[in-house]
C-alpha atoms as a PDB file:
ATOM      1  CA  UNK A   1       0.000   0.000   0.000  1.00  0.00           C
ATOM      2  CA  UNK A   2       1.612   3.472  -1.102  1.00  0.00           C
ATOM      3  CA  UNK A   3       1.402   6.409   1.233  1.00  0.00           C
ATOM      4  CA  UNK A   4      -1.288   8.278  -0.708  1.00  0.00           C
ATOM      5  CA  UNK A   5      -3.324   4.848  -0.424  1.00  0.00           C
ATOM      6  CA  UNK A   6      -2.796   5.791   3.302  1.00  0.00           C
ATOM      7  CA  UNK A   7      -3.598   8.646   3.536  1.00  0.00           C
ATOM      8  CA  UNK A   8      -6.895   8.507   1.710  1.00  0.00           C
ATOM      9  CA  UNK A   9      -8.068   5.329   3.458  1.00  0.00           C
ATOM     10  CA  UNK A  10      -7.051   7.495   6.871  1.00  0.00           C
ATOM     11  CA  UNK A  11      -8.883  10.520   5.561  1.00  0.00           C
ATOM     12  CA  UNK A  12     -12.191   8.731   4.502  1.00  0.00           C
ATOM     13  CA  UNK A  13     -11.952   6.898   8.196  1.00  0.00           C
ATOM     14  CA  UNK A  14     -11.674  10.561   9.623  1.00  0.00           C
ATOM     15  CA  UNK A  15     -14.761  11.757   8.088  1.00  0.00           C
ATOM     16  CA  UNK A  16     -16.582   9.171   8.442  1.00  0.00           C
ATOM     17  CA  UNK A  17     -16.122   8.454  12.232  1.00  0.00           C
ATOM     18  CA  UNK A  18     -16.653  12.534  12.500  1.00  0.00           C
ATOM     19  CA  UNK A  19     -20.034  11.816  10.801  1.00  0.00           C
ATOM     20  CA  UNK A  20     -21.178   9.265  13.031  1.00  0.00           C
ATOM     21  CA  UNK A  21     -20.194  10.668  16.505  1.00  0.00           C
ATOM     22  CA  UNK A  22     -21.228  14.225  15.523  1.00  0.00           C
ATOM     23  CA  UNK A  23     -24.243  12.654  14.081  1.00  0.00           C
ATOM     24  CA  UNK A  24     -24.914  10.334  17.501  1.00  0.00           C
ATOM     25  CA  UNK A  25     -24.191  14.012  19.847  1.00  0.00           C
ATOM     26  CA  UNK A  26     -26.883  15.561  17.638  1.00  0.00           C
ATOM     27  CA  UNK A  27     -29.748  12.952  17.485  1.00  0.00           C
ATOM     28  CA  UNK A  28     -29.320  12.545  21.462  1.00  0.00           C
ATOM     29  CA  UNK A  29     -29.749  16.238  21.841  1.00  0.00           C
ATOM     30  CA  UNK A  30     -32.580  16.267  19.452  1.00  0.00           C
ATOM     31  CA  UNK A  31     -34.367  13.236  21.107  1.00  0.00           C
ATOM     32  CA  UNK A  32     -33.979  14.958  24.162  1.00  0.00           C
ATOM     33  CA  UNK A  33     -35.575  18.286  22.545  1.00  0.00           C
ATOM     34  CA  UNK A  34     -38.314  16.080  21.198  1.00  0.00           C
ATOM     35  CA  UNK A  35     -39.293  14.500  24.391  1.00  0.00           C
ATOM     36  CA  UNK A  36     -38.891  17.285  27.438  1.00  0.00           C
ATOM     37  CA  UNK A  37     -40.205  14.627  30.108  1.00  0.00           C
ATOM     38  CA  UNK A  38     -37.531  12.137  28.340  1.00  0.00           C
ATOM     39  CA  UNK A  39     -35.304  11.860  32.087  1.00  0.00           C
ATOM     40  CA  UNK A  40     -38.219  11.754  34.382  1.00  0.00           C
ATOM     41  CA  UNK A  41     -39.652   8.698  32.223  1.00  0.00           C
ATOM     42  CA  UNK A  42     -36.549   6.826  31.787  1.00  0.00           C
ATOM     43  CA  UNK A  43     -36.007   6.725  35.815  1.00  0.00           C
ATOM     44  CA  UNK A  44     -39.692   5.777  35.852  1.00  0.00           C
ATOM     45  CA  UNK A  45     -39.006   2.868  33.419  1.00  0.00           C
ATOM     46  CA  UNK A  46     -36.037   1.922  35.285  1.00  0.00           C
ATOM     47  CA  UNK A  47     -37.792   2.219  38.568  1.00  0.00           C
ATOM     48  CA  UNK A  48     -40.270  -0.375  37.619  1.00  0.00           C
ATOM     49  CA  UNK A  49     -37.780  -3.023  36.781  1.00  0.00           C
ATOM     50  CA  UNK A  50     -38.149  -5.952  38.837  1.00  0.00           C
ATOM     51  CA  UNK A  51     -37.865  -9.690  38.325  1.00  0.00           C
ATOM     52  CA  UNK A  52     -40.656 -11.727  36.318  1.00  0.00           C
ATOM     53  CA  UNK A  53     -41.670 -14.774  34.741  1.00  0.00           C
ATOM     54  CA  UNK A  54     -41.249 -14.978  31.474  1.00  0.00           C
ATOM     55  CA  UNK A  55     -44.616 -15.807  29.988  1.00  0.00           C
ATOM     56  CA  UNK A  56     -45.451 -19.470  29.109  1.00  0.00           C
ATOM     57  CA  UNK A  57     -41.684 -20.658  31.073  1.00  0.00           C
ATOM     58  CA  UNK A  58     -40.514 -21.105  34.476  1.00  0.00           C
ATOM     59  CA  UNK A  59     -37.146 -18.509  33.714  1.00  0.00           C
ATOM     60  CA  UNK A  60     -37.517 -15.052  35.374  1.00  0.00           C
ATOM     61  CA  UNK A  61     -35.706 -12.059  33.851  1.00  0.00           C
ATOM     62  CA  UNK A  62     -35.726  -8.549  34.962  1.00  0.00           C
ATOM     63  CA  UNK A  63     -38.218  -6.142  33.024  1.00  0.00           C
ATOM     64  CA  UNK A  64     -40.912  -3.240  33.202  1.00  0.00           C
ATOM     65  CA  UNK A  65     -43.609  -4.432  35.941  1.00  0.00           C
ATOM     66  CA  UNK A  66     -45.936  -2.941  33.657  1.00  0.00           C
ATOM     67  CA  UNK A  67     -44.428  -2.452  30.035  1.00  0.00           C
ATOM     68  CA  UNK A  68     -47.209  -0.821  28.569  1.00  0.00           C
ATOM     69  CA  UNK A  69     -46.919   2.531  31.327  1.00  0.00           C
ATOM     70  CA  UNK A  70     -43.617   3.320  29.519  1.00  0.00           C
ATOM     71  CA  UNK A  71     -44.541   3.950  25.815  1.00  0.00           C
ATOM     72  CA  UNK A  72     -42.953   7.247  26.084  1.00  0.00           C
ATOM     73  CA  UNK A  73     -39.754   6.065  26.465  1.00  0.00           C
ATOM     74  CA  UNK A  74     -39.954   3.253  23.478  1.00  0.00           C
ATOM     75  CA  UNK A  75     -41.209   6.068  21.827  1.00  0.00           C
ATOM     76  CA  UNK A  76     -37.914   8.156  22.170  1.00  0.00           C
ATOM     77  CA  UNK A  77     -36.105   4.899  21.499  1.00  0.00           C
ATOM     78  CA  UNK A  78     -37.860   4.775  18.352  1.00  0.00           C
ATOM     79  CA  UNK A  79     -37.117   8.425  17.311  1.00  0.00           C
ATOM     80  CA  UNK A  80     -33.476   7.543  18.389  1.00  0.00           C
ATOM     81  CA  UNK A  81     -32.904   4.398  16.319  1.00  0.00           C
ATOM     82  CA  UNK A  82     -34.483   5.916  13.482  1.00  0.00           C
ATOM     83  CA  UNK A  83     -32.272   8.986  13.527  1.00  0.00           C
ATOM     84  CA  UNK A  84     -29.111   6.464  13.711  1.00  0.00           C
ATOM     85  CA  UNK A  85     -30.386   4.412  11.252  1.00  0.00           C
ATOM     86  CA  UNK A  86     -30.726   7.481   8.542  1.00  0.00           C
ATOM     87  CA  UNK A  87     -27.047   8.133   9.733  1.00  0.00           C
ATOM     88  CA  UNK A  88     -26.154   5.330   8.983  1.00  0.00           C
ATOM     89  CA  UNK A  89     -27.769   6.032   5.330  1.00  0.00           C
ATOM     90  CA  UNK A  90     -25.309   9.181   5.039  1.00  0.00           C
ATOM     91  CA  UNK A  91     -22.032   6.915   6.848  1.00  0.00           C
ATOM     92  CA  UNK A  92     -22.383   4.352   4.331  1.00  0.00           C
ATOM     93  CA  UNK A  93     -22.641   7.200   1.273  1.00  0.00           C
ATOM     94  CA  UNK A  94     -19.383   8.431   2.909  1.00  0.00           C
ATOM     95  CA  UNK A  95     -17.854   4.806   2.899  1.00  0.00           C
ATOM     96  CA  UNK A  96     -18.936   4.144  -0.461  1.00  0.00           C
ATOM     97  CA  UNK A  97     -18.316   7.256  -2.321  1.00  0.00           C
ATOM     98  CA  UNK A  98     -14.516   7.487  -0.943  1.00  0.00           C
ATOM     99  CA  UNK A  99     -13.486   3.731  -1.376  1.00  0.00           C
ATOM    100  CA  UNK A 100     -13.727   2.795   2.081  1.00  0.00           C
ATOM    101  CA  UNK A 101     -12.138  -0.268   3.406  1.00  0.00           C
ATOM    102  CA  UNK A 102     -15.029  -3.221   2.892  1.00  0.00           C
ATOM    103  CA  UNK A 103     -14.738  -3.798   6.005  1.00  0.00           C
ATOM    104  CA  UNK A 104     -15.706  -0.972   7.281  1.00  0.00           C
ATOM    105  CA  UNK A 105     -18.254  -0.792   4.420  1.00  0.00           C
ATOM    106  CA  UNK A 106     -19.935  -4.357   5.226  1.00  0.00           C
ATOM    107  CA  UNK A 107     -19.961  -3.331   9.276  1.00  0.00           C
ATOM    108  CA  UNK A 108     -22.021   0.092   8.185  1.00  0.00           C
ATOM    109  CA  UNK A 109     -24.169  -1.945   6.046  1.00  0.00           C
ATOM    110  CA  UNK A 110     -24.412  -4.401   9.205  1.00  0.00           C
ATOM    111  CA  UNK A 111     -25.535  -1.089  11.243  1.00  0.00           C
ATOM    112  CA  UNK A 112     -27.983  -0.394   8.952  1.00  0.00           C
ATOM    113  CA  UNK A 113     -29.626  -3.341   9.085  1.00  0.00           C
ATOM    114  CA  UNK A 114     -29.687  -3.406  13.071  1.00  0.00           C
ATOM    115  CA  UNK A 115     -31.061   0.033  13.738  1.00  0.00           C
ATOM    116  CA  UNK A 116     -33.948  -0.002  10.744  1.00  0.00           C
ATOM    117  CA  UNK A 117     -34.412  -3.839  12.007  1.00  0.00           C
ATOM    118  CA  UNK A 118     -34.592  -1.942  15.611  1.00  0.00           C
ATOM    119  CA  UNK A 119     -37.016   0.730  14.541  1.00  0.00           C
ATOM    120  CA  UNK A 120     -39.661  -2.144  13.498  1.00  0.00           C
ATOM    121  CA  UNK A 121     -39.125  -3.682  17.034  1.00  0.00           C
ATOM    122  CA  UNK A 122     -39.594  -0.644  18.697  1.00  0.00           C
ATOM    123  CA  UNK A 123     -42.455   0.572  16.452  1.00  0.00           C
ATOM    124  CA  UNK A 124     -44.131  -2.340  18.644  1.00  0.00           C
ATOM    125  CA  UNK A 125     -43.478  -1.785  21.779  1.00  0.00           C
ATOM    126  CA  UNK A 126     -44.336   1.805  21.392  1.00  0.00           C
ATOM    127  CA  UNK A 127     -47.681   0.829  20.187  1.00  0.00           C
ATOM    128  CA  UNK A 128     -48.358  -1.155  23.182  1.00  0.00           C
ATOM    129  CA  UNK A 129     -51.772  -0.123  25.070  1.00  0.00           C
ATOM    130  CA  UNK A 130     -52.141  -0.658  28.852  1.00  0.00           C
ATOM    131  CA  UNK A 131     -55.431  -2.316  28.304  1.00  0.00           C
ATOM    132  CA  UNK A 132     -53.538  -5.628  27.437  1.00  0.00           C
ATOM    133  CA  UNK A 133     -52.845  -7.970  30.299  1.00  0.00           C
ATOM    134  CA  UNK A 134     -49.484  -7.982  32.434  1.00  0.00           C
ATOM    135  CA  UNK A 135     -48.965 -11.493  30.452  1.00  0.00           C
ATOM    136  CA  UNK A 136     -49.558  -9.540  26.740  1.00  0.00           C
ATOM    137  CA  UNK A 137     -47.557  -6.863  27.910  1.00  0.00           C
ATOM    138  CA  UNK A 138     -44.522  -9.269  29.337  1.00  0.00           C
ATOM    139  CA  UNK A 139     -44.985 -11.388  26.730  1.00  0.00           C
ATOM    140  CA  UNK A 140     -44.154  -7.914  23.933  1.00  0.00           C
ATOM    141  CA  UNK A 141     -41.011  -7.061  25.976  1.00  0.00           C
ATOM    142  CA  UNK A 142     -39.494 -10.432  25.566  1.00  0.00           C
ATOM    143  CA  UNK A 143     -40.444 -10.866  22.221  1.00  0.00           C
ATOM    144  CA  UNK A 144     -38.781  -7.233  21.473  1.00  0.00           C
ATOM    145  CA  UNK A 145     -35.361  -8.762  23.190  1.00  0.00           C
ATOM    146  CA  UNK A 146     -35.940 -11.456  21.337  1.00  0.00           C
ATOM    147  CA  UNK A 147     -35.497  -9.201  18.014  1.00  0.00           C
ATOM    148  CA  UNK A 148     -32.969  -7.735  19.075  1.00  0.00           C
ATOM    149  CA  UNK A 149     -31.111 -10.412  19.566  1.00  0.00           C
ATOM    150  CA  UNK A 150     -32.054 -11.770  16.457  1.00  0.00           C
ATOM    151  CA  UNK A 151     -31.135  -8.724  14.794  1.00  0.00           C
ATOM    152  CA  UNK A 152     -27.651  -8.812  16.510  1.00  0.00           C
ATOM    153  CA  UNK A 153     -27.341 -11.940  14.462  1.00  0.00           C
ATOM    154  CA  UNK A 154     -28.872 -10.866  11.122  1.00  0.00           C
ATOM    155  CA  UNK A 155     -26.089  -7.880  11.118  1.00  0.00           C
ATOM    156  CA  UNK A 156     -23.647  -9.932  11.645  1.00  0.00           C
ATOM    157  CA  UNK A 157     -24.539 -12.132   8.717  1.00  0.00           C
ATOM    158  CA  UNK A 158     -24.803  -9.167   6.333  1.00  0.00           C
ATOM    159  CA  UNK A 159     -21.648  -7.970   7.114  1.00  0.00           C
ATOM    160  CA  UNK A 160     -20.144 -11.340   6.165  1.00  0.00           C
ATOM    161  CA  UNK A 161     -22.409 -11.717   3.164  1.00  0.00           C
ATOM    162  CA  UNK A 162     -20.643  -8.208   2.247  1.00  0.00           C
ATOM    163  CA  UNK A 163     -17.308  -8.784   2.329  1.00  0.00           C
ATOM    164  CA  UNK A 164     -18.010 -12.377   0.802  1.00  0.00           C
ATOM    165  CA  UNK A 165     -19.699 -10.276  -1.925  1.00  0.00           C
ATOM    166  CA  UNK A 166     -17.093  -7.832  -2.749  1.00  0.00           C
ATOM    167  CA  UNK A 167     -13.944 -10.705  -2.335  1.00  0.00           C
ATOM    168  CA  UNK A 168     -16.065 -12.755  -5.039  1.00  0.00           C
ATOM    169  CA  UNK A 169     -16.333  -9.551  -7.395  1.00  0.00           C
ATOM    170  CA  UNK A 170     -12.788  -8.185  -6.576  1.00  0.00           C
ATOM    171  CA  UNK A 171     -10.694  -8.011  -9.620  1.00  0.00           C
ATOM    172  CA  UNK A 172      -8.267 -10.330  -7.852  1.00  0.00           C
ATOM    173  CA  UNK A 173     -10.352 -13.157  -7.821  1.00  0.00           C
ATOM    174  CA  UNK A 174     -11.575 -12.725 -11.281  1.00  0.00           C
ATOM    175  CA  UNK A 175      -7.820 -13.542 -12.031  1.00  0.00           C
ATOM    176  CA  UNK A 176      -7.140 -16.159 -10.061  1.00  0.00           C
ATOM    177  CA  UNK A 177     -10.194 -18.530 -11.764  1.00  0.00           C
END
């Protein structure tokens, strides 16, 4: 790798890392805008943590006594990971329109995946009314964690699909068959 080859790989890394923690300082302050009760409700959501059964299994797990009394903060999650995930949008434009590293293109395209996958999770649990039963309401929170978790998993198997991807249509393969 020549020293220009440096440099620009160094100088696309610089602007894109100033993109995404500039971008993450501003959607926090705007989610906070957005939601002026935002502190008071997340010690209220924390507050009513406790230990339950998981629906339909003998395992307890801490969560929300009552999920459903904390839509405003899923809510402000939701605003959050959407924010991210259009960041994301403008990171990977960055990546791709400088010649980032694939790796660092495949984990952005990995990101993307989690936080729009996390948006359609939360979209769920913001929706949740109180008029379902403790068991509904349990039963939402654990299947949101399980999406997550799922979606922890999905990433990860983009990314590789990715740089699988690009090493198949890199012009150093094409050679070598």
């Amino acid at each position: 790798m020549n020293e220009k080859t440096r440099g620009s790989h160094w100088f696309t890394e610089a602007v894109a890392s100033a993109i995404s923690v500039g971008g993450f300082f501003i959607v926090l302050g705007l989610v906070y805008i957005n939601n002026p009760n935002l502190w008071k409700n997340t010690v209220n959501f924390f507050n009513d943590f406790t230990n339950v059964t998981v629906p339909h299994t003998s395992t307890n797990l801490p969560a929300p006594m009552t999920p459903a009394a904390h839509t405003a903060v899923y809510s402000a999650a939701f605003q959050f990971a959407l924010a991210i995930a259009i960041l994301q949008i403008l990171v990977l434009a960055v990546r791709v329109g400088f010649g980032s590293q694939i790796r660092r293109t495949a984990e952005t395209v990995g990101s993307l995946v989690f936080w729009f996958g996390t948006v359609w999770a939360l979209n769920g649990l913001q929706g949740m009314k109180v008029t379902l039963s403790q068991s509904e309401q349990l039963t939402r929170w654990f299947q949101f964690w399980a999406i997550i978790i799922s979606l922890i998993g999905i990433s990860l198997l983009v990314r590789g699909v990715v740089i699988f991807a690009a090493a198949q249509l890199s012009p150093k393969n094409k050679a070598a068959h």
